[in-house]
Every structure is written in structure tokens, then in C-alpha cells.
Protein backbone atom coordinates (compact mmCIF):
# COMPACT_ATOMS: atom_id res chain seq x y z
CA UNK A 1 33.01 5.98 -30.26
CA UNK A 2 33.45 6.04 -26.47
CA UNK A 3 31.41 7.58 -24.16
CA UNK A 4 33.76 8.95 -21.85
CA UNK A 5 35.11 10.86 -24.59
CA UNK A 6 32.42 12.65 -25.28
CA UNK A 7 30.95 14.40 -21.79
CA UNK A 8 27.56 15.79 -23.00
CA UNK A 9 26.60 11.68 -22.99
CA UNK A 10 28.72 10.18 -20.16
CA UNK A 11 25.38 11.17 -18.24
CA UNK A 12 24.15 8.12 -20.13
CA UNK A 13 26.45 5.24 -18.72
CA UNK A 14 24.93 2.59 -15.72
CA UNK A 15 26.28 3.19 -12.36
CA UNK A 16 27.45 0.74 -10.24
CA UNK A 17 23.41 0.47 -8.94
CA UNK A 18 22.17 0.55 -12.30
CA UNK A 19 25.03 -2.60 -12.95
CA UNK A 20 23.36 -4.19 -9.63
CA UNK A 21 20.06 -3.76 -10.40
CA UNK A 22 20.07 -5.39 -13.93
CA UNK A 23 21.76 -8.12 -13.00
CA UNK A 24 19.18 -8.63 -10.23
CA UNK A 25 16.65 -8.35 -13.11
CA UNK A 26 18.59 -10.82 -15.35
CA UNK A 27 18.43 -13.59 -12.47
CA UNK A 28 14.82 -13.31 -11.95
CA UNK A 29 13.49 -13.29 -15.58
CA UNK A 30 15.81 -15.80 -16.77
CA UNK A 31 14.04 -18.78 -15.72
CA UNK A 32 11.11 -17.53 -16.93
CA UNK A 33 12.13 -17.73 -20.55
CA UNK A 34 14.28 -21.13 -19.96
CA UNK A 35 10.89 -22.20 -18.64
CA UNK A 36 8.79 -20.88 -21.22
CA UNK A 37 10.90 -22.88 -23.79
CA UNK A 38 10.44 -26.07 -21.62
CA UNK A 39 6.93 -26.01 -21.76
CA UNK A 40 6.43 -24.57 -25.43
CA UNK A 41 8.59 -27.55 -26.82
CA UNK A 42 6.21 -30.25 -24.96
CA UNK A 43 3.16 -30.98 -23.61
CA UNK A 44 3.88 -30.45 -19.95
CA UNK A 45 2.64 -32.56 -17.23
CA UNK A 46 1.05 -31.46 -13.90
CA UNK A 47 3.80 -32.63 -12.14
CA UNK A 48 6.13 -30.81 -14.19
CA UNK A 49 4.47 -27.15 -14.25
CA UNK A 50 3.95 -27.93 -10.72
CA UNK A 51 7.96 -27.60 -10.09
CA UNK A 52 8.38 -24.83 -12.27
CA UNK A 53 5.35 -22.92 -10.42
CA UNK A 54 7.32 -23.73 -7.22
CA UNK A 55 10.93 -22.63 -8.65
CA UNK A 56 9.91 -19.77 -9.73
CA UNK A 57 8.03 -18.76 -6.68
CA UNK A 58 11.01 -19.71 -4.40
CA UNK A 59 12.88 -17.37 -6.77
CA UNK A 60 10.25 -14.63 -5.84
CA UNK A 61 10.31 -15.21 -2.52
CA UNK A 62 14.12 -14.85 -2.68
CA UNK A 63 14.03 -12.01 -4.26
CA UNK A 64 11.32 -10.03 -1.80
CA UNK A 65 13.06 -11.25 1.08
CA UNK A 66 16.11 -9.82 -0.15
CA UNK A 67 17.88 -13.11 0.46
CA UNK A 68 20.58 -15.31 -1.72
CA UNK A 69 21.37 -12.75 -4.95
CA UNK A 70 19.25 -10.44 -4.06
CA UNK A 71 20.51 -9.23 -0.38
């Protein structure tokens, strides 16, 4: 079934922000799951949570300052 066919639920399809947006949201909670499977499958070290802690905050920081896929 297609949507455009039917008009009392085209409503329902993403804009081009909605498109945006999710992809924004995709890119920041990605690494957070490829890290979460890092660290479930071993014992991590301190060095190694250390440089996930720090990826993922420069990935934050990107993202606030509206800077690399996020301007």
C-alpha cells in the first residue's frame, strides 16, 4: 500500500526536517550502542572507557555546537 495513494494518511510521512532530524539522531546514538557492545564483550580497561568517555563527549560537543553533521 502506498501512502500517497491514500490522502487521509499522507499526513503521516517525514518531511524533509523530520528526514534531517533522524539522521542527526542516528549519528549521535550510534556509537553509543557500537560502544556498549565493546565494553559488554570484555572487561574494559581505564584507558579504554577513558577514550570512549572522550569520543562520545566530542560527539556531544559537536552536536551542541551545531558543528560537523550537525550544523
Amino acid at each position: 500500500m502506498r501512502v500517497r495513494t491514500h490522502a487521509e494518511i499522507e499526513m503521516l510521512l517525514p518531511t524533509e526536517e523530520n528526514w534531517t532530524q533522524l539522521t542527526q539522531m542516528e549519528t549521535v546514538l550510534k556509537p553509543f550502542g557500537e560502544y556498549t557492545n565493546v565494553v559488554s564483550k570484555d572487561m574494559p580497561t581505564i584507558a579504554d572507557s577513558l577514550a570512549i568517555y572522550w569520543g562520545l563527549d566530542d560527539l556531544l560537543s559537536d552536536m551542541r555546537a551545531a558543528q560537523g553533521d550537525f550544523h
